[in-house]
C-alpha atoms as a PDB file:
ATOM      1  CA  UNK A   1     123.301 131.252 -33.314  1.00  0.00           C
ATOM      2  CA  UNK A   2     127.203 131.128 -33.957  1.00  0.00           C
ATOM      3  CA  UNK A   3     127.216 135.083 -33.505  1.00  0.00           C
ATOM      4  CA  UNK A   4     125.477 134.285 -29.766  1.00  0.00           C
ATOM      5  CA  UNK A   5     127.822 131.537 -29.136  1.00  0.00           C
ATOM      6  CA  UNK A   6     131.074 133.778 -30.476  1.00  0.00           C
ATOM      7  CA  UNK A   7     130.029 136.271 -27.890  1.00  0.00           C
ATOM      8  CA  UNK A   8     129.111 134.052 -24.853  1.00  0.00           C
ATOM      9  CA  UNK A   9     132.620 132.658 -25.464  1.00  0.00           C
ATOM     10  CA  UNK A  10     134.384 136.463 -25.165  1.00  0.00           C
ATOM     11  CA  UNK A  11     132.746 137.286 -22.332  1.00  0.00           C
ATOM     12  CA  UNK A  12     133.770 133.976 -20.305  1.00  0.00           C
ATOM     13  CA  UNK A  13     137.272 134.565 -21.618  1.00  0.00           C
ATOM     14  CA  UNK A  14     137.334 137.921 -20.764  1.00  0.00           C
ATOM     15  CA  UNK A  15     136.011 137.055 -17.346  1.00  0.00           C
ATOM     16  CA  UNK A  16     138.717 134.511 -17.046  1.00  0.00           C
ATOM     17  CA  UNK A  17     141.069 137.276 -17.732  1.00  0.00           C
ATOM     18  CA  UNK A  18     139.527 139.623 -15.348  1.00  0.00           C
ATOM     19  CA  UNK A  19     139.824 136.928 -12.764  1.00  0.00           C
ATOM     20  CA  UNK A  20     142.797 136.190 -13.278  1.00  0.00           C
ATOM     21  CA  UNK A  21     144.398 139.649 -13.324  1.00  0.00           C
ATOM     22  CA  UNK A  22     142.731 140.272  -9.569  1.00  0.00           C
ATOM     23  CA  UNK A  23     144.115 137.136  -8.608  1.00  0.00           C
ATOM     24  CA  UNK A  24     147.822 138.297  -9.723  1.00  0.00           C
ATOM     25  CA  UNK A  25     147.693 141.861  -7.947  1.00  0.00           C
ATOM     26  CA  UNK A  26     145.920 140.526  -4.473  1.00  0.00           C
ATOM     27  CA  UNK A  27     148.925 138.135  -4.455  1.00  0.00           C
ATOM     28  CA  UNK A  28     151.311 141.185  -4.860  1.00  0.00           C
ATOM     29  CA  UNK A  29     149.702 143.506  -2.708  1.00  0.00           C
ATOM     30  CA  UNK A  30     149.887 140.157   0.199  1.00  0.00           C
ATOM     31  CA  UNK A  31     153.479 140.022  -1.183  1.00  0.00           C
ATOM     32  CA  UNK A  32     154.128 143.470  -0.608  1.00  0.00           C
ATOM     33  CA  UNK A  33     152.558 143.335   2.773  1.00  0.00           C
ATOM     34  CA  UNK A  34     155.125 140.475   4.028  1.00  0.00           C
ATOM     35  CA  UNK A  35     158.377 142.246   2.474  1.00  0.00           C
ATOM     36  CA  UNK A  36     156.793 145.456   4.569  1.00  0.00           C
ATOM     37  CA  UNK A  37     156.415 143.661   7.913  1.00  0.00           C
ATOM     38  CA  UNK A  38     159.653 141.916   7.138  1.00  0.00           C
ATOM     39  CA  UNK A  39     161.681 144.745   6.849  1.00  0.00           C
ATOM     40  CA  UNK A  40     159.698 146.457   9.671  1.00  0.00           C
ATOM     41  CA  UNK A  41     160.732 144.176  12.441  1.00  0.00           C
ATOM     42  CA  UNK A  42     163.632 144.839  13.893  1.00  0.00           C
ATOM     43  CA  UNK A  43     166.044 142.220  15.092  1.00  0.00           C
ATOM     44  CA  UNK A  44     166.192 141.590  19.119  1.00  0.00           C
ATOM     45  CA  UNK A  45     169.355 143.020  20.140  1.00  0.00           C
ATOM     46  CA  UNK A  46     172.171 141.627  22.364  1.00  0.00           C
ATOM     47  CA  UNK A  47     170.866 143.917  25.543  1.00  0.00           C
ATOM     48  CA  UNK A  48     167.243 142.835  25.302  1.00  0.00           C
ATOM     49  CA  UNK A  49     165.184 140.975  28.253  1.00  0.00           C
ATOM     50  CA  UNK A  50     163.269 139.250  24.942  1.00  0.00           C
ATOM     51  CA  UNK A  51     166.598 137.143  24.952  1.00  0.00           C
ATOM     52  CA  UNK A  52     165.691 135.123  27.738  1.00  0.00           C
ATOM     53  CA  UNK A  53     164.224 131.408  27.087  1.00  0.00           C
ATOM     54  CA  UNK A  54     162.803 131.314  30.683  1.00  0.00           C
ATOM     55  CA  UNK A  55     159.158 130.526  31.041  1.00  0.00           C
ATOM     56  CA  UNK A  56     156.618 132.397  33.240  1.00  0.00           C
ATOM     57  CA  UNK A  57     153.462 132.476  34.097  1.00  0.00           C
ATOM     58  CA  UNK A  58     150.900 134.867  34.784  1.00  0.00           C
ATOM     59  CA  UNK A  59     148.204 136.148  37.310  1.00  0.00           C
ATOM     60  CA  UNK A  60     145.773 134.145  34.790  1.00  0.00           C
ATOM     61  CA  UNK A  61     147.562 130.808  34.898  1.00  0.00           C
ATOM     62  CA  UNK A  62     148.422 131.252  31.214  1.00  0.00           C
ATOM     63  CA  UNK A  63     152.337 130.385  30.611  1.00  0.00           C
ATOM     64  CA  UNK A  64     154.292 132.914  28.611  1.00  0.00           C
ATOM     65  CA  UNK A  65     157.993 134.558  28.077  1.00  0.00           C
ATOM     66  CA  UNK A  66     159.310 138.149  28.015  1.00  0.00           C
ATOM     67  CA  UNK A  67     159.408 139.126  24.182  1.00  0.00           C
ATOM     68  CA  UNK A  68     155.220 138.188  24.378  1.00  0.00           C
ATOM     69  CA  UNK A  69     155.278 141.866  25.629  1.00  0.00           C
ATOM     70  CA  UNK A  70     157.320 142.914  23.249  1.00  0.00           C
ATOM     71  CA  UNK A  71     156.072 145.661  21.139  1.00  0.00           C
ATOM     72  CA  UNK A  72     155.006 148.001  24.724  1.00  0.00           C
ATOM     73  CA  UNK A  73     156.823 149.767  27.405  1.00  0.00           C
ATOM     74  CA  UNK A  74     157.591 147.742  30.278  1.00  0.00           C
ATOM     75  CA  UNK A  75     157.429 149.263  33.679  1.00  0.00           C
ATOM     76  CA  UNK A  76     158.625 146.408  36.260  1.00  0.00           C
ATOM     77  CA  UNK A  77     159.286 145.816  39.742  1.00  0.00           C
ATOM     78  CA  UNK A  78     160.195 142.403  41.979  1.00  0.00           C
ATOM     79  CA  UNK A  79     157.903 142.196  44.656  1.00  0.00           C
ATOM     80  CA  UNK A  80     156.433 139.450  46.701  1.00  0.00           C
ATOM     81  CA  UNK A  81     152.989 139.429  48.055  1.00  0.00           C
ATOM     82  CA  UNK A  82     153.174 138.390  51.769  1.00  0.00           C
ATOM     83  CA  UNK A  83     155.791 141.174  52.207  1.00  0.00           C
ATOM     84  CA  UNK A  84     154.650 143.694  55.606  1.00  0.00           C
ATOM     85  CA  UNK A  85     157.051 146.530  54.731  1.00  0.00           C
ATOM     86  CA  UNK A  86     158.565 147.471  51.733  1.00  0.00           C
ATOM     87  CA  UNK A  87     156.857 146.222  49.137  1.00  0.00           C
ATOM     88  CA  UNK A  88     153.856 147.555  49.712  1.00  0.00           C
ATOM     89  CA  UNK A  89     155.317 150.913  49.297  1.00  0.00           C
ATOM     90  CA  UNK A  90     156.657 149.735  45.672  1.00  0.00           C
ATOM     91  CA  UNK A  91     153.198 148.676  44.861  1.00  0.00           C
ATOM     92  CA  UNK A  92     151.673 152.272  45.574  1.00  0.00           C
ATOM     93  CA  UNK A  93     154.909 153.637  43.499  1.00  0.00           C
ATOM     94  CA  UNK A  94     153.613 151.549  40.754  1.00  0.00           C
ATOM     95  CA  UNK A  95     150.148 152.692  40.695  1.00  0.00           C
ATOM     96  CA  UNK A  96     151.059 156.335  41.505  1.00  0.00           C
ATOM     97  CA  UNK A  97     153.162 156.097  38.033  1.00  0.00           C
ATOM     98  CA  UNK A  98     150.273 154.373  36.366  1.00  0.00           C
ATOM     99  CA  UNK A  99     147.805 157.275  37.198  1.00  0.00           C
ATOM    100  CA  UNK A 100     149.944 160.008  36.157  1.00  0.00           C
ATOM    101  CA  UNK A 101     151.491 158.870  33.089  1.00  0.00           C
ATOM    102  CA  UNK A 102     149.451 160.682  29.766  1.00  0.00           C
ATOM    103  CA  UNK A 103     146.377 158.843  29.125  1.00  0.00           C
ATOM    104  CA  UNK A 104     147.301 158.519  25.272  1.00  0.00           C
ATOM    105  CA  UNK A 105     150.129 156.276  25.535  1.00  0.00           C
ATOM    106  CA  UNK A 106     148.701 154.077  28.605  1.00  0.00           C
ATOM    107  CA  UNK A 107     148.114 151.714  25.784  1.00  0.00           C
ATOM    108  CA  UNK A 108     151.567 151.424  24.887  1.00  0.00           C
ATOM    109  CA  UNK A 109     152.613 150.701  28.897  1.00  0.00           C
ATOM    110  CA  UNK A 110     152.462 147.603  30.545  1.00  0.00           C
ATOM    111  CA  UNK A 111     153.326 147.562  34.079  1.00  0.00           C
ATOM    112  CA  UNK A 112     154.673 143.694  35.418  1.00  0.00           C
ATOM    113  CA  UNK A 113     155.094 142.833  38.386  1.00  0.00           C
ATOM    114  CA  UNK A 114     157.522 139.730  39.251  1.00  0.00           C
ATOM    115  CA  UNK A 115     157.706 137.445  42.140  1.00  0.00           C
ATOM    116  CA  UNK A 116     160.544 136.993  44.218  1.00  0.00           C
ATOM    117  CA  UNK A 117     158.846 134.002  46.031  1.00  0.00           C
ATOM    118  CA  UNK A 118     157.240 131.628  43.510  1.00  0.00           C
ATOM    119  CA  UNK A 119     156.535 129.072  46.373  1.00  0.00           C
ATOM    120  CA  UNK A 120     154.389 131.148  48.077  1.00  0.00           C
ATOM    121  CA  UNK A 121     152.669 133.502  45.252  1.00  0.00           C
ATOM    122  CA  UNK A 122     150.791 131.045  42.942  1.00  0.00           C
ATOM    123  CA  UNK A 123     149.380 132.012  40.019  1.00  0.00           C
ATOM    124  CA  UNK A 124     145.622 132.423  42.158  1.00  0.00           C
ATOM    125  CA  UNK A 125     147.346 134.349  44.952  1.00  0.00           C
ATOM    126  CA  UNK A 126     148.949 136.918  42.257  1.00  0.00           C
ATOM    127  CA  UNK A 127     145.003 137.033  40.958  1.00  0.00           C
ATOM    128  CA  UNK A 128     143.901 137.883  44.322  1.00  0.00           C
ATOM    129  CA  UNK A 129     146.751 140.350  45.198  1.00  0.00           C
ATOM    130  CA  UNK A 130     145.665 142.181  42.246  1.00  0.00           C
ATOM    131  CA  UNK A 131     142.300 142.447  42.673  1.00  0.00           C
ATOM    132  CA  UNK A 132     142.974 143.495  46.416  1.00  0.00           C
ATOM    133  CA  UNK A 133     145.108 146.078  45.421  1.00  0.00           C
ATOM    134  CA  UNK A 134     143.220 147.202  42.441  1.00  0.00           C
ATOM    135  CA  UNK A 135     145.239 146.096  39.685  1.00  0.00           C
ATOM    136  CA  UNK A 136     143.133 143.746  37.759  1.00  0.00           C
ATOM    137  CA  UNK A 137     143.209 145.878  34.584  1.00  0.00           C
ATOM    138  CA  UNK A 138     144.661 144.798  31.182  1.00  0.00           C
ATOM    139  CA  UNK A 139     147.465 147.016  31.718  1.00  0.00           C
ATOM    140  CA  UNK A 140     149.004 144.725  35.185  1.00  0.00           C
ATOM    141  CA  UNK A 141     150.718 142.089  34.708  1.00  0.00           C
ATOM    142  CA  UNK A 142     151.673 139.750  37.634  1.00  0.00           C
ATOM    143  CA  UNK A 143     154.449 137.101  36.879  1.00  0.00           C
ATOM    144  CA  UNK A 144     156.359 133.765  38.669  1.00  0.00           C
ATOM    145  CA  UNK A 145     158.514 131.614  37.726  1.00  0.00           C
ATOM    146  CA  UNK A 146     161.071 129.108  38.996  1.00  0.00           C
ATOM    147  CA  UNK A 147     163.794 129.913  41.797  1.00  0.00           C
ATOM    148  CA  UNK A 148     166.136 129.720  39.131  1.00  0.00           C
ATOM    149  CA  UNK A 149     164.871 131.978  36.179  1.00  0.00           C
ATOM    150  CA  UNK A 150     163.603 134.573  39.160  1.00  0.00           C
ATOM    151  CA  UNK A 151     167.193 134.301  39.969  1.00  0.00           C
ATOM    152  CA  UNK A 152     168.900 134.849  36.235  1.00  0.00           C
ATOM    153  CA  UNK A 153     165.813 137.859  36.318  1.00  0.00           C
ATOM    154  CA  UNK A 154     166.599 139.608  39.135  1.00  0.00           C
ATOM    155  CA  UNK A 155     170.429 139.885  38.086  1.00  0.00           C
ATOM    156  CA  UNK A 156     169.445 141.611  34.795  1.00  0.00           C
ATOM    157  CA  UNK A 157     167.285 144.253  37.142  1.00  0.00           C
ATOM    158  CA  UNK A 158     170.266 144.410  39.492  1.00  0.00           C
ATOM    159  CA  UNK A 159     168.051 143.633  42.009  1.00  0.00           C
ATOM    160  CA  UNK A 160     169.317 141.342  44.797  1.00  0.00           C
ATOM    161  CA  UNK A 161     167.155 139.904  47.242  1.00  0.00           C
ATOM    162  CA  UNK A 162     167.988 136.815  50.173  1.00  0.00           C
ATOM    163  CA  UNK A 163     165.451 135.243  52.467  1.00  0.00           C
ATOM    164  CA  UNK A 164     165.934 135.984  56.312  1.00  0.00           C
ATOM    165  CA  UNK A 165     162.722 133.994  57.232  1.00  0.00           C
ATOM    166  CA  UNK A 166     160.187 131.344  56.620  1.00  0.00           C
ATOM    167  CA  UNK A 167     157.938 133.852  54.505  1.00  0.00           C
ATOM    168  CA  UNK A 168     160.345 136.781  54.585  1.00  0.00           C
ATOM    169  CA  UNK A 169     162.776 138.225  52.166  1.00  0.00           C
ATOM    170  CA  UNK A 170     165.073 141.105  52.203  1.00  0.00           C
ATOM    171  CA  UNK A 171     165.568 142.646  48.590  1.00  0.00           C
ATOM    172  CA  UNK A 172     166.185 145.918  46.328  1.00  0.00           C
ATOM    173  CA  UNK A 173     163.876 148.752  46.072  1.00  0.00           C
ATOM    174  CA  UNK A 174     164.348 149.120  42.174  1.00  0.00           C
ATOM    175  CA  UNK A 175     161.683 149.794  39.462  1.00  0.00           C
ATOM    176  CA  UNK A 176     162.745 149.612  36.314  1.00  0.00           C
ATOM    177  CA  UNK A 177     161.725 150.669  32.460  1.00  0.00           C
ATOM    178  CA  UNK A 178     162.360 149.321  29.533  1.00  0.00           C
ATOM    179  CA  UNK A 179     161.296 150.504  26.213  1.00  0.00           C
ATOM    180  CA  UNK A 180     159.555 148.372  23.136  1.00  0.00           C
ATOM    181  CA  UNK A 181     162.925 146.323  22.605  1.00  0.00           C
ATOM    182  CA  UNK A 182     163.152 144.834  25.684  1.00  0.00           C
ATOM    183  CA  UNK A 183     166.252 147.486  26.603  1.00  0.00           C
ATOM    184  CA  UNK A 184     166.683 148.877  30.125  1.00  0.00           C
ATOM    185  CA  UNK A 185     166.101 152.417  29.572  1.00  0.00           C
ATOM    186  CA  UNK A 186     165.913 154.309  33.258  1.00  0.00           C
ATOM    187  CA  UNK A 187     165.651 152.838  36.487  1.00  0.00           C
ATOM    188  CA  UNK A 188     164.108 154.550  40.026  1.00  0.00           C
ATOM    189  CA  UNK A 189     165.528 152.905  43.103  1.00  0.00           C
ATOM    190  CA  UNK A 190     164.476 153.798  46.589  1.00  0.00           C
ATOM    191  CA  UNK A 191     160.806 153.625  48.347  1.00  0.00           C
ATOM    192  CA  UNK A 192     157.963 156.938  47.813  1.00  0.00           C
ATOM    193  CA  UNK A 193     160.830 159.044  45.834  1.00  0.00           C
ATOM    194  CA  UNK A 194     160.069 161.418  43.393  1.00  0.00           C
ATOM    195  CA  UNK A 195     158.855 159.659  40.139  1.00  0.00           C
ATOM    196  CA  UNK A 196     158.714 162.519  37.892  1.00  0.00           C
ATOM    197  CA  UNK A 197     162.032 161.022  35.500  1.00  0.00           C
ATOM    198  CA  UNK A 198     160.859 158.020  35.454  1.00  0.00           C
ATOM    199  CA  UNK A 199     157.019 159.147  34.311  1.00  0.00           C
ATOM    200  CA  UNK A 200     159.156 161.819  31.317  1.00  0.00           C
ATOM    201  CA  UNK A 201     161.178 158.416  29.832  1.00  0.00           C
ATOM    202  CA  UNK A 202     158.259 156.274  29.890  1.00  0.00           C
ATOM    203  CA  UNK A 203     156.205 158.947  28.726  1.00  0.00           C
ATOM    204  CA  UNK A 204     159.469 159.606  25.730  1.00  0.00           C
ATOM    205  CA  UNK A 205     159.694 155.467  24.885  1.00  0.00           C
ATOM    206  CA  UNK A 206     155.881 155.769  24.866  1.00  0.00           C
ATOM    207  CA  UNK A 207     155.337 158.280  22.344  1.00  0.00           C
ATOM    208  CA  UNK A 208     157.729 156.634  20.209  1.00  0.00           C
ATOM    209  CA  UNK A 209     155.129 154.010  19.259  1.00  0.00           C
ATOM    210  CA  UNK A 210     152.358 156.249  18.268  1.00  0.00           C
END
């Protein structure tokens, strides 16, 4: 009866033990993990859009800032949706680049799309515009903000735009990428130009995340 006992008693300890010891190396290999990720993430630098503290939000209604796309491609343009002349022609720049950049790194591009005329272009109306034109896929973006931070924006994109009526703005023709850091990388100015170096340095800031 004491032999049984002895034995019952090794075999909890040694379960104890085992326990114990699987305990010690999942908390080092979650340990290990951290330090990894840690070391992996690089620091925002001084030239980064993920710098700025202004709020946005999106064709969804959901609220957000510029480093939540951090980690992709960003292919942007300032547009507003009432807009007769010009901006259409940005928007079928934009979706010509979408279709003809590589299918394998499309999931590394997002393509945003910022208001110039927050009053007007509410978070439904972006929703609609999209869908009208299309671009109601996980890879658009539509964004609005205040006058103010769509101000402090559009100087970062060099983009300068002034209202010359009720619902009517004069502004840049500029779209502009910028790579996983939030760094300006290449910009295309102009309306229906040739978009072939902009598709090679998205394509080039793409493949650098696969």
């Amino acid at each position: 009866m004491k032999k049984t006992n002895l034995k019952s008693s090794l075999r909890y300890t040694n379960f104890l033990f085992l326990v114990f010891a699987l305990l010690l190396l999942s908390l080092q290999s979650c340990n290990n993990k951290k330090e990894t990720a840690q070391a992996n993430e690089k620091p925002i630098s001084d030239l980064s859009i993920y710098n700025l503290p202004s709020q946005w939000t999106n064709q969804d209604g959901k609220n957000m800032e510029m480093k939540d796309m951090k980690g992709k491609v960003l292919v942007m343009v300032m547009i507003y949706t009432s807009c007769k002349a010009a901006c259409p022609r940005l928007v079928a720049d934009m979706r010509n680049i979408e279709q003809r950049i590589p299918q394998k790194i499309k999931e590394n591009v997002q393509f945003v799309l910022v208001s110039i005329d927050p009053t007007v272009d509410t978070p439904k109306r972006l929703k609609s515009f999209a869908i009208e034109n299309k671009m109601d896929g996980d890879q658009w973006v539509f964004l609005r903000s205040t006058e103010e931070n769509t101000r402090e924006f559009a100087a970062v994109l060099a983009v300068n735009y002034k209202k010359i009526a009720p619902v009517d703005f004069s502004h840049s023709n500029i779209i502009s990428v910028f790579n996983a850091d939030g760094e300006l990388a290449y910009q295309q100015e102009g309306l229906g130009v040739n978009s072939d170096q902009t598709i090679n340095k998205i394509t080039e800031e793409a493949e650098k995340l696969n």
